[in-house]
Protein backbone atom coordinates (compact mmCIF):
# COMPACT_ATOMS: atom_id res chain seq x y z
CA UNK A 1 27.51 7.17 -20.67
CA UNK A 2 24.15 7.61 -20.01
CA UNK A 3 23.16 9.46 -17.10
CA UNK A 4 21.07 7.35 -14.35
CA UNK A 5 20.49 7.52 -10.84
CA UNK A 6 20.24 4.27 -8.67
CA UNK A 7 17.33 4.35 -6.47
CA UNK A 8 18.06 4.77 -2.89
CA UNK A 9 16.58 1.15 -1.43
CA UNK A 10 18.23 -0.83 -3.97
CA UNK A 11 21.60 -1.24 -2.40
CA UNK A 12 21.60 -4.80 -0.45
CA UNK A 13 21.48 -7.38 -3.23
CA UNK A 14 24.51 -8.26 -5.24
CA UNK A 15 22.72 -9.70 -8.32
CA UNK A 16 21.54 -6.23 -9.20
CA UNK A 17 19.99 -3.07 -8.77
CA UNK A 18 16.98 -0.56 -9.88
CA UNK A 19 18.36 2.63 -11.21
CA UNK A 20 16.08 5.31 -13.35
CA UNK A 21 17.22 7.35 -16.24
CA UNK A 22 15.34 9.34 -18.48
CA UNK A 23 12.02 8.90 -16.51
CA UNK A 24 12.10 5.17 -17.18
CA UNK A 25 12.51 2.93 -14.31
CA UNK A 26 15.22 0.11 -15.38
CA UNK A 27 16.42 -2.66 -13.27
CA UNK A 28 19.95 -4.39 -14.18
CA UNK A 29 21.67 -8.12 -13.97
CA UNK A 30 24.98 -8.27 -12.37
CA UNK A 31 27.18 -10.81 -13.91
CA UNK A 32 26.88 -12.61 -10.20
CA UNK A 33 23.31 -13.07 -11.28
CA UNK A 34 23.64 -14.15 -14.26
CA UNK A 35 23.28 -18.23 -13.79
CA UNK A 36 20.26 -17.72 -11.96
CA UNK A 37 18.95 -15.18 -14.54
CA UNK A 38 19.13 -17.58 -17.64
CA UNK A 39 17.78 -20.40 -15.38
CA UNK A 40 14.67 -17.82 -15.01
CA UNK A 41 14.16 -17.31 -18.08
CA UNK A 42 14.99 -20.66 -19.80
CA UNK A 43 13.30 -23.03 -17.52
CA UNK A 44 9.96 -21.44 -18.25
CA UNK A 45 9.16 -19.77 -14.63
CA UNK A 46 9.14 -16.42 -16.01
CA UNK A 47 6.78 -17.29 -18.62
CA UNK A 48 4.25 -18.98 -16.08
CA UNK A 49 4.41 -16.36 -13.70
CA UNK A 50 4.06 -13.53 -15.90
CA UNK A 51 1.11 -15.67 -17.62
CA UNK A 52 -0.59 -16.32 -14.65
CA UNK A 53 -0.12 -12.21 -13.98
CA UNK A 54 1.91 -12.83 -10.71
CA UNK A 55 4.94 -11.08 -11.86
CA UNK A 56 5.71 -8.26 -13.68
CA UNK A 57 6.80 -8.68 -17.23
CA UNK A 58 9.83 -6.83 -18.66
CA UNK A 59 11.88 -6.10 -21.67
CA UNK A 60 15.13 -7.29 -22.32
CA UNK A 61 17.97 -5.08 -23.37
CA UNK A 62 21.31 -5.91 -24.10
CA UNK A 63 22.49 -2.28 -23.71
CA UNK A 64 24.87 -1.23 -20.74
CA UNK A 65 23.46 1.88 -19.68
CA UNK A 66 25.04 2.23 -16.61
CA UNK A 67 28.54 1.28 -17.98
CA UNK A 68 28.88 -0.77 -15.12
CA UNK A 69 31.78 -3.85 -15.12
CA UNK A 70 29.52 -5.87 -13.03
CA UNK A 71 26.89 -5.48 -16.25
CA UNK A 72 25.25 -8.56 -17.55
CA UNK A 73 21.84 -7.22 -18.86
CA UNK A 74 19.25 -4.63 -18.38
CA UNK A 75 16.11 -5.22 -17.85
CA UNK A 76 13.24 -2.73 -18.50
CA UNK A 77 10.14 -3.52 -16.59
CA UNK A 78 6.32 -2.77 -17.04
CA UNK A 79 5.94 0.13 -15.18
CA UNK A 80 3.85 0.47 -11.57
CA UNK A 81 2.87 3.97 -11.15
CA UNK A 82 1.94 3.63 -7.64
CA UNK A 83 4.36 2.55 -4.79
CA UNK A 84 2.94 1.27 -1.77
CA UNK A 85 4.56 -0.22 1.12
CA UNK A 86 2.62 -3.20 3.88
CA UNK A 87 2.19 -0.53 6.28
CA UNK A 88 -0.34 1.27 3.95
CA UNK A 89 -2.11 -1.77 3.85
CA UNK A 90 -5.15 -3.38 4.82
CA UNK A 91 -4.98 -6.81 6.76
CA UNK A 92 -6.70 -8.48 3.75
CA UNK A 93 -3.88 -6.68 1.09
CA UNK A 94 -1.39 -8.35 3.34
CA UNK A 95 -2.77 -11.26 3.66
CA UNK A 96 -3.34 -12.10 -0.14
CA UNK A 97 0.15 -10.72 -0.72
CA UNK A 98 1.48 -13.40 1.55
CA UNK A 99 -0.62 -16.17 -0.79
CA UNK A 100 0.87 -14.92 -3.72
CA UNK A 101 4.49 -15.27 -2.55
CA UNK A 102 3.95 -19.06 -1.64
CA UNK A 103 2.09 -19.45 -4.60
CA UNK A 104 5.50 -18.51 -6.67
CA UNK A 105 7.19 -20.35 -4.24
CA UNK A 106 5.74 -23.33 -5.03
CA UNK A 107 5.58 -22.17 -8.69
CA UNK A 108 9.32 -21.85 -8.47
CA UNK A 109 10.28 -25.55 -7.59
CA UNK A 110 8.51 -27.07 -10.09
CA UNK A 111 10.98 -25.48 -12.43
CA UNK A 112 14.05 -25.81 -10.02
CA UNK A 113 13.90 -22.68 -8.29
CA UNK A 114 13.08 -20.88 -5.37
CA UNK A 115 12.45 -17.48 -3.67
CA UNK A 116 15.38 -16.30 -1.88
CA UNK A 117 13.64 -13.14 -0.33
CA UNK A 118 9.93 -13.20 0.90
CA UNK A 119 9.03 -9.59 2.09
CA UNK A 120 6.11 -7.45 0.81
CA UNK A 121 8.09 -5.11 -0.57
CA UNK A 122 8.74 -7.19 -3.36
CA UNK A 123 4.90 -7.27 -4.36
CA UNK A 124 3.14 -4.14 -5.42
CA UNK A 125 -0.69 -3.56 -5.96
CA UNK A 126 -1.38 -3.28 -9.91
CA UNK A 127 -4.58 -3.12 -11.68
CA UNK A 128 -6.55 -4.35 -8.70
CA UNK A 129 -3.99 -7.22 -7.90
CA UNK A 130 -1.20 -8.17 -5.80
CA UNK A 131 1.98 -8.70 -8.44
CA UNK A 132 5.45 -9.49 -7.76
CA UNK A 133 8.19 -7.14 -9.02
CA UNK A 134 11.90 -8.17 -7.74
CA UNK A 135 12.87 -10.32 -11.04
CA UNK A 136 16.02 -10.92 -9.32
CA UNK A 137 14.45 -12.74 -6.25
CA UNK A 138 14.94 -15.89 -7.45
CA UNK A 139 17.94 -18.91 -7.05
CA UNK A 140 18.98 -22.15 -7.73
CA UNK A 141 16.53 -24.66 -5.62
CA UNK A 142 18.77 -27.10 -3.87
CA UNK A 143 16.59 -29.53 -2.48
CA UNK A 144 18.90 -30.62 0.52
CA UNK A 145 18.55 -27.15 1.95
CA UNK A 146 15.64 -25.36 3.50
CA UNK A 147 14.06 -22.58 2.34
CA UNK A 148 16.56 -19.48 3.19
CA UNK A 149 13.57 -16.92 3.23
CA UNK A 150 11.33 -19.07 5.81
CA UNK A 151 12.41 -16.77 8.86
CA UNK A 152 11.95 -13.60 6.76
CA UNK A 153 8.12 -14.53 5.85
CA UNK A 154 7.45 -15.24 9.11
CA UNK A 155 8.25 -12.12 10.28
CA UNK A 156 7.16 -10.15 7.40
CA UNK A 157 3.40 -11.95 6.56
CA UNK A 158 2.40 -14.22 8.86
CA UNK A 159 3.11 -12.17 12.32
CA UNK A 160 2.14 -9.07 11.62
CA UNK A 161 -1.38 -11.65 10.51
CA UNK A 162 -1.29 -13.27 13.75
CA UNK A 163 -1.20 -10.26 15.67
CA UNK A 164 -4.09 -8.09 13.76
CA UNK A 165 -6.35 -11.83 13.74
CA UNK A 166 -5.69 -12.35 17.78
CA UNK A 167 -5.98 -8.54 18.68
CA UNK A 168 -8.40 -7.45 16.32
CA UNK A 169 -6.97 -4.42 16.23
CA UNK A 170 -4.16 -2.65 13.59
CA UNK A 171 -0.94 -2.81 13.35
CA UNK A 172 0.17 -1.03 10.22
CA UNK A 173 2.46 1.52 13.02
CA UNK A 174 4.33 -1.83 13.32
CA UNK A 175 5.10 -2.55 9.98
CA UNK A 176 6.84 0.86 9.57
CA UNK A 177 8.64 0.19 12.74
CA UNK A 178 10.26 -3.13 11.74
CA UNK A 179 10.93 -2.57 7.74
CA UNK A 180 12.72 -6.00 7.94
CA UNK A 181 10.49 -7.92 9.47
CA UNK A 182 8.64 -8.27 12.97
CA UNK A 183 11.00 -10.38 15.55
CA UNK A 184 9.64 -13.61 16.91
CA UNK A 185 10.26 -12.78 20.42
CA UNK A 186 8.32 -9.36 20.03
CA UNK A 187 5.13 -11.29 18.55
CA UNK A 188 5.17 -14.40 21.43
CA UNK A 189 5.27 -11.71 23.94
CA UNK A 190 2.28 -9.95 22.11
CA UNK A 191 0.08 -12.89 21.50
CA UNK A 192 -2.73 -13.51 23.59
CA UNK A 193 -2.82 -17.02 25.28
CA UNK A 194 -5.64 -18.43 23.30
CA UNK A 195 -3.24 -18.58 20.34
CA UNK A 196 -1.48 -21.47 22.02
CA UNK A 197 -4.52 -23.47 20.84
CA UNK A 198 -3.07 -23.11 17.62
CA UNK A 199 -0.90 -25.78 15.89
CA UNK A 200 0.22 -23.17 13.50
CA UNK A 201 1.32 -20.70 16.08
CA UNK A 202 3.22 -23.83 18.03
CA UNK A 203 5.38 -24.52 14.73
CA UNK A 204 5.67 -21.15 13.62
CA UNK A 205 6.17 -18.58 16.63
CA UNK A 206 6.98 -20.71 19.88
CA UNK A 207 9.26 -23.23 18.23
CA UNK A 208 10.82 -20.80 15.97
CA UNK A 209 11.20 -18.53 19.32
CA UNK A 210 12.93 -21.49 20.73
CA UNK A 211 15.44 -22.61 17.64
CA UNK A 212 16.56 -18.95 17.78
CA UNK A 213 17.52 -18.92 21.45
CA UNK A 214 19.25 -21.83 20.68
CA UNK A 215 21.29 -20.59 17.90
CA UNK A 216 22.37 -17.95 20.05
CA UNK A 217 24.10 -20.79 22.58
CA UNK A 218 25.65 -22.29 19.41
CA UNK A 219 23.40 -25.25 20.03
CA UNK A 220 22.22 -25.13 16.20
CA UNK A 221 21.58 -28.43 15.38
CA UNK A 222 22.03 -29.98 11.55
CA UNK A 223 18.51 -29.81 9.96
CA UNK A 224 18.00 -32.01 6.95
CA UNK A 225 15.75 -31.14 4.57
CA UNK A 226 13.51 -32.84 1.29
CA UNK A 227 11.53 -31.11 -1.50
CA UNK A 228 8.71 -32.99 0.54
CA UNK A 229 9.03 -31.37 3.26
CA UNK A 230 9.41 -27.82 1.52
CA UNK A 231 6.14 -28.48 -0.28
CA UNK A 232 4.94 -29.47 3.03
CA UNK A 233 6.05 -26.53 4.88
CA UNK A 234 4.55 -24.18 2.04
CA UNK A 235 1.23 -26.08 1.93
CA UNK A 236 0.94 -25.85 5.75
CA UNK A 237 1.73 -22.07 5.49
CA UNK A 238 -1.19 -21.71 2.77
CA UNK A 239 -3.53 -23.41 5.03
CA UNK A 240 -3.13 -20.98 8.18
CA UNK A 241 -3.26 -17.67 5.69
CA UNK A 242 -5.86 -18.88 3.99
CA UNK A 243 -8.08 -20.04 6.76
CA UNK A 244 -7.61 -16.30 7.92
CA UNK A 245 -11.19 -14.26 7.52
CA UNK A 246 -11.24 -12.87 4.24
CA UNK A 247 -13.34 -10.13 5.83
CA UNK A 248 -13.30 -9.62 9.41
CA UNK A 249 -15.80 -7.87 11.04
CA UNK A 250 -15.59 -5.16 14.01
CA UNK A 251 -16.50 -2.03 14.61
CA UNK A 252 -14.69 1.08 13.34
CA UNK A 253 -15.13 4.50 13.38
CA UNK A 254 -16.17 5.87 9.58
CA UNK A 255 -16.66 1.68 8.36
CA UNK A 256 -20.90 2.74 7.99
CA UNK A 257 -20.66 6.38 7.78
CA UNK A 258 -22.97 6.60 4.79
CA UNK A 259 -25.13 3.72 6.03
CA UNK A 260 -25.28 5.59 9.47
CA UNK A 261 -24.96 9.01 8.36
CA UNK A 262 -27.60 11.63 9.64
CA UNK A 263 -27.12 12.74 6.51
CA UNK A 264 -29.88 11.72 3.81
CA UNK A 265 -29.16 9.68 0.65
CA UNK A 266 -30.58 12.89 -1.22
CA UNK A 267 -27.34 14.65 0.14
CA UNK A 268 -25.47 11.85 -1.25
CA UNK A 269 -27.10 11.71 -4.62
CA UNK A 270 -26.73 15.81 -5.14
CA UNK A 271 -23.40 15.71 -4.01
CA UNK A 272 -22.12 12.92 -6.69
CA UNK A 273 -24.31 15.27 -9.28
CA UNK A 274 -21.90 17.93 -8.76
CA UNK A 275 -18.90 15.62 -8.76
CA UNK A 276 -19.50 14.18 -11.55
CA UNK A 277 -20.02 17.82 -13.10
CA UNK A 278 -16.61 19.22 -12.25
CA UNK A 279 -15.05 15.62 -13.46
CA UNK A 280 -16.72 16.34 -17.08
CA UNK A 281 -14.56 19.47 -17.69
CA UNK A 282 -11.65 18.12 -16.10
CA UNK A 283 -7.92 16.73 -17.88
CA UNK A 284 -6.93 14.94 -15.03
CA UNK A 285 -6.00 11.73 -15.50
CA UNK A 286 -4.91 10.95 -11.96
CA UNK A 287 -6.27 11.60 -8.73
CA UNK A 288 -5.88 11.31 -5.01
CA UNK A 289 -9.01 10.72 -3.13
CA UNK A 290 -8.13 11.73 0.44
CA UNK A 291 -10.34 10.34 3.47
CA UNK A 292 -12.39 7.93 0.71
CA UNK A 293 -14.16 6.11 3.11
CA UNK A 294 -15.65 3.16 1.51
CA UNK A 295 -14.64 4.36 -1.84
CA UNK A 296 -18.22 5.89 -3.15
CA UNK A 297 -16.61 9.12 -4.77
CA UNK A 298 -13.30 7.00 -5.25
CA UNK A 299 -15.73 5.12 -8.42
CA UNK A 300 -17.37 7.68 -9.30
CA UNK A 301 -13.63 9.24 -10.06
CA UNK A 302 -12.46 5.69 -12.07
CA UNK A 303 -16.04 5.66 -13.97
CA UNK A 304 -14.15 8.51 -16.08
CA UNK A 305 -11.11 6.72 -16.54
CA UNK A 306 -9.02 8.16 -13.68
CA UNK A 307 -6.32 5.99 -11.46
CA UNK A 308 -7.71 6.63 -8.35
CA UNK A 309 -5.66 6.01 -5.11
CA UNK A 310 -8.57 5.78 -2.66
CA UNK A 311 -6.79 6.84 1.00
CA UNK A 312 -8.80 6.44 4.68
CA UNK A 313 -7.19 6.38 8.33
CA UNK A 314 -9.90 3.38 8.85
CA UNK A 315 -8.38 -0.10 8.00
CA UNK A 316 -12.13 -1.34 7.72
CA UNK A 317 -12.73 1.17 4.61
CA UNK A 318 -10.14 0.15 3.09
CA UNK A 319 -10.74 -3.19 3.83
CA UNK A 320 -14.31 -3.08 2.29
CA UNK A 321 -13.01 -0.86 -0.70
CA UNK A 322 -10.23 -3.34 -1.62
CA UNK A 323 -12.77 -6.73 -1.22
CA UNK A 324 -14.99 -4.79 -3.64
CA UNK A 325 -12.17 -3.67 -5.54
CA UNK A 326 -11.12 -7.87 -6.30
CA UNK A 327 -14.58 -9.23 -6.33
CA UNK A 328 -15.69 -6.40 -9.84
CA UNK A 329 -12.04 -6.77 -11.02
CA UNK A 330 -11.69 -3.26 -10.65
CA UNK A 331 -7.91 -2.35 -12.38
CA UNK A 332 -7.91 1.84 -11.75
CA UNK A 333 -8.30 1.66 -7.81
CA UNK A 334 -5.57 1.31 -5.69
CA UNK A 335 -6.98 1.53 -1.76
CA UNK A 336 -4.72 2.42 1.00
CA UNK A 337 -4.55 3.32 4.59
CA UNK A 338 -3.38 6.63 5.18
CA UNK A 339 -3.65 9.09 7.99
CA UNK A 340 -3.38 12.88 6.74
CA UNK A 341 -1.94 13.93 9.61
CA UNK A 342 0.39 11.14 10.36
CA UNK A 343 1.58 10.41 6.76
CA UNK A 344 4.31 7.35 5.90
CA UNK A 345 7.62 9.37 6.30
CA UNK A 346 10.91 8.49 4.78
CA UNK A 347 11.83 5.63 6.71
CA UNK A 348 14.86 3.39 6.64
CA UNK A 349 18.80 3.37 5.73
CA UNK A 350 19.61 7.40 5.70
CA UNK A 351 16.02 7.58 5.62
CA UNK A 352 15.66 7.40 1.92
CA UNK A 353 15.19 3.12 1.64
CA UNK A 354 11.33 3.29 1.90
CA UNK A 355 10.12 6.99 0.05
CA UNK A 356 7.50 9.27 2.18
CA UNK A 357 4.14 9.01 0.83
CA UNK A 358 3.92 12.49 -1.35
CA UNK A 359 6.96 11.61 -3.07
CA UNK A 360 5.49 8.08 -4.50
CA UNK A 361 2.09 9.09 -5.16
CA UNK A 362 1.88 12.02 -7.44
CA UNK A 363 -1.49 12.58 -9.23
CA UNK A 364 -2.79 15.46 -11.37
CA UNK A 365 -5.89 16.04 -9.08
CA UNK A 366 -6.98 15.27 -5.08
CA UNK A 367 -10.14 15.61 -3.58
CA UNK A 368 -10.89 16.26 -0.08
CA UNK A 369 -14.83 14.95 0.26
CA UNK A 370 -16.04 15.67 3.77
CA UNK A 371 -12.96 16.00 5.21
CA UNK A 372 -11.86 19.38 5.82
CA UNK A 373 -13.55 19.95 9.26
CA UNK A 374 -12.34 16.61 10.55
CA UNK A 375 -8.86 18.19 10.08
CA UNK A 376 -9.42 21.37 11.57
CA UNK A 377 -12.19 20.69 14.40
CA UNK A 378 -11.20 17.08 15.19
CA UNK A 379 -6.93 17.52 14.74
CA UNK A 380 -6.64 21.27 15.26
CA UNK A 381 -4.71 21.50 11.96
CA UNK A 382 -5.70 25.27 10.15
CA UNK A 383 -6.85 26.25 7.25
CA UNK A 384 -3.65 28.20 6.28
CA UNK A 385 -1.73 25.51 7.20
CA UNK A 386 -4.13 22.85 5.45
CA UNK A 387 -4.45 25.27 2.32
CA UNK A 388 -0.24 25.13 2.14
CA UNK A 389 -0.32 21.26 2.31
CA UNK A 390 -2.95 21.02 -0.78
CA UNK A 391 -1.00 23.28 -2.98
CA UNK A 392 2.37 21.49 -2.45
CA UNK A 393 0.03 18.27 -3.67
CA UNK A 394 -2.75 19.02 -5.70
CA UNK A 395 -2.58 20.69 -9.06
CA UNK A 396 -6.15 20.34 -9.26
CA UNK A 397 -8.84 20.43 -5.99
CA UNK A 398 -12.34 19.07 -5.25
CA UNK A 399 -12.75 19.75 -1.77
CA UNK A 400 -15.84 19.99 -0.07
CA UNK A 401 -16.42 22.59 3.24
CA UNK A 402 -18.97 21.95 5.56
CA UNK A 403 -19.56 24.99 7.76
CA UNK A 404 -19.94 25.13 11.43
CA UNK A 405 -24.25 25.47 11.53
CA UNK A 406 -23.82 21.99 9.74
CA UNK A 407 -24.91 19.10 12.07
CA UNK A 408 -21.92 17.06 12.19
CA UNK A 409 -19.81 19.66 12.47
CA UNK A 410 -22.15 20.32 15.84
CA UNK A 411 -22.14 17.01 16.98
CA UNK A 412 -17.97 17.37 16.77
CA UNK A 413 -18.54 20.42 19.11
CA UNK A 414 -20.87 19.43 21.54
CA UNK A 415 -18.19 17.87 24.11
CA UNK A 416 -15.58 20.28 23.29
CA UNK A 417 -15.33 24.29 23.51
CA UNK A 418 -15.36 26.19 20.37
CA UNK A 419 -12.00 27.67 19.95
CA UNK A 420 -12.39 27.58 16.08
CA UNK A 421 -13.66 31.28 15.43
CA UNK A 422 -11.56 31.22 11.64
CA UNK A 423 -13.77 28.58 10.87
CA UNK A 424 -15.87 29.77 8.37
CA UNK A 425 -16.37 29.90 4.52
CA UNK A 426 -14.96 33.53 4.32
CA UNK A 427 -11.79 32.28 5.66
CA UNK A 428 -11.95 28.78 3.74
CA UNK A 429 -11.77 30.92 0.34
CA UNK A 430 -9.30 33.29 1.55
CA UNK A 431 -6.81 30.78 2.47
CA UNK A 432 -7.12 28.29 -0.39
CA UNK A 433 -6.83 31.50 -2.63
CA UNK A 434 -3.58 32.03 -2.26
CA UNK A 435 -2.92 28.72 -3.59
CA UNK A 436 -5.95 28.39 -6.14
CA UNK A 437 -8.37 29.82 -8.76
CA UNK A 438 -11.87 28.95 -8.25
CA UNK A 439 -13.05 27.44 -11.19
CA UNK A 440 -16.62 26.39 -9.83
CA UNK A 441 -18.16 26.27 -6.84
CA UNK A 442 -21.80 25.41 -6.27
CA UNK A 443 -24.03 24.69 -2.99
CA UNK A 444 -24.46 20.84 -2.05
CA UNK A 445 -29.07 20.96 -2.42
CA UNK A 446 -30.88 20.85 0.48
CA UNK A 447 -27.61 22.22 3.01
CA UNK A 448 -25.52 24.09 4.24
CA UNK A 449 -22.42 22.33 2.71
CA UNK A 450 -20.12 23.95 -0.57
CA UNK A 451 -18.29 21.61 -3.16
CA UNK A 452 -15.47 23.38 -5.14
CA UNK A 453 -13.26 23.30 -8.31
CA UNK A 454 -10.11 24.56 -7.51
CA UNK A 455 -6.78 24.61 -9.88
CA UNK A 456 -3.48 25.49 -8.57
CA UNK A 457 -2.32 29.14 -9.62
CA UNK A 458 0.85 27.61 -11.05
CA UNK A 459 -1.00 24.53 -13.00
CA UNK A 460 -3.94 26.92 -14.17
């Protein structure tokens, strides 16, 4: 028997389950699948979808590797290096995310199937693209019946959208908050009262608010139901997401730092010099670009061939990062919101369903770009404690310090008192070496600012 371990969020479907052995990620067919399976496969859906790159293609193996009874096949995917979950998300990941699924949706019926779950975490981000990877999504279409998953997109795409387009404000803290999906009555209580206006949030929200209240009287009535009306329904859907902004403007705190930056494009230009230096005697193949802004360095970083996962606490970064990301076809950037010192914890069923951040993205290097002082000035988080949290990621370090003589640094201090006396360059060595070798270090031309090369004493 060959040893395997099932992963820890793939425990509610019958028709199968993930499981990993041998660092290979597998996913296998229950024989209560297996109808469904072979109508996948021999109606031509899989084919189309994987063709037209919306789902991810596998290999078939008629091996039993978990010696399971239940076994009907294994399946051995493509593999997606980097897990991401809607909450680390921008509103325009989300939103194209939601397209996709009723694209396959309507991709489905036309060869007699359907989706019977429609959450994001069934579509990952992969070269540059939403895909979707939960093979065993699929079932039988009967036409008489209405689509099963209709509730479950609702409250998993197209509230959340409502709320960020009415608000204009994020809600990725609500996403982690309701893994299953935000409830209808939450989101009509949320919505402003100009959404009323809307047709779309009529159908959707208020009416669906109302059927549910119903059901819980027992007043359900009979609903009868067409392949019309499905496409219909779908179509209608489509409309509302896609008439969504693809980019919506508003301010945001770092969404024109280098555009507004008192710092001069000179700075910028020197700084990428030395970037680029340390990345030309570098093995990494990987890395994690912490507080990437709008993804300058995060390019610079997949110019040499590097995955980057480009991270900012600014939805509007991200935003830009990711529109820039589809319009060049970039494949080796994968931008998410993240906020250092509120990472995504382990969340769900014995908190292991949805993995913390750190334990799904694991790359060979992170850099830390104009970042440091933010930490320690603006979230009173120390350099010990931040020189701890980059060894227990980072095997390899770029990390710039900007010291406290440097402007921004005094513009941070100028409304608050200076209780930061450790703050200084002496200190910034001393603590990352405990952690790290130095293996370059030069002076960022024309100030006051240092860029380093650091390698982990235990990767070195």
């Amino acid at each position: 028997m060959v040893n395997y371990t099932r992963h820890p969020s793939s425990f509610k479907d019958p028709a199968g389950f993930v499981f990993e052995s041998g660092g290979k990620v597998y996913r296998q067919v229950n024989q209560y699948y297996a109808s469904q399976y072979q109508q996948l496969m021999s109606s031509g859906l899989y084919d189309a979808l994987v063709k037209k790159g919306q789902l991810i293609p596998h290999q078939q193996l008629h091996q039993n590797l978990t010696q399971s009874p239940e076994w009907y096949s294994t399946l051995l995917p493509e593999p997606v290096e980097y897990i991401s979950y809607p909450y680390e998300w921008c509103f325009e990941q989300l939103r194209d995310a939601a397209l996709l699924t009723l694209n396959i949706v309507r991709t489905a019926i036309q060869h007699g199937m359907i989706l019977k779950d429609a959450t994001p975490f069934n579509i990952q981000f992969y070269k540059g693209k939403p895909v979707f990877i939960d093979t065993l999504s699929f079932d039988l279409y009967n036409p008489k019946q209405p689509w099963i998953a209709y509730r479950q997109f609702c409250q998993s795409f197209l509230f959340p959208l409502y709320l960020e387009h009415y608000l204009k404000t994020d809600i990725q803290k609500i996403l982690s908050s309701y893994i299953d999906g935000v409830p209808v009555d939450f989101i009509a209580r949320l919505l402003p009262l100009k959404s009323r206006l809307s047709l779309g949030v009529w159908l959707h929200v208020y009416l669906q608010q109302t059927a549910a209240g119903s059901q819980k009287q027992g007043k359900a009535a009979e609903t009868r139901f067409s392949r019309k009306k499905l496409l219909d329904l779908v179509s209608h859907l489509t409309n509302i997401i896609q008439h969504f902004p693809a980019e919506r403007i508003y301010n945001s705190t770092w969404s024109n730092y280098y555009e507004d930056s008192i710092l001069s494009q000179e700075y910028l230009r020197e700084k990428e010099t030395i970037v680029r230096k340390f990345c030309a005697v570098t093995n990494a193949k990987s890395v994690l670009d912490l507080g990437a802004n709008d993804g300058h360095f995060s390019k610079v970083f997949a110019a040499y061939n590097m995955q980057v996962v480009a991270t900012d606490a600014d939805s509007r970064c991200i935003a830009r990062l990711y529109q820039e990301v589809k319009k060049n076809n970039i494949t080796n950037i994968l931008p998410l919101i993240l906020d250092i010192a509120n990472r995504s914890p382990a969340i769900g069923f014995n908190n292991r369903e949805r993995a913390a951040f750190h334990e799904r993205i694991q790359t060979n290097m992170v850099a830390a770009l104009a970042l440091i002082h933010h930490l320690v000035i603006g979230r009173n988080i120390s350099l010990p404690a931040l020189a701890e949290y980059f060894s227990q990621i980072a095997p390899e370090l770029i990390i710039e310090f900007v010291p406290k003589e440097d402007e921004k640094v005094q513009q941070m201090l100028a409304n608050r008192p200076d209780t930061f006396p450790d703050y200084t360059a002496t200190t910034f060595e001393a603590c990352f070496e405990q952690y790290f070798n130095i293996a370059g270090k030069q002076l960022i031309s024309g100030t006051s600012r240092m860029l380093y090369h650091m390698k982990r004493k235990d990767a070195a």
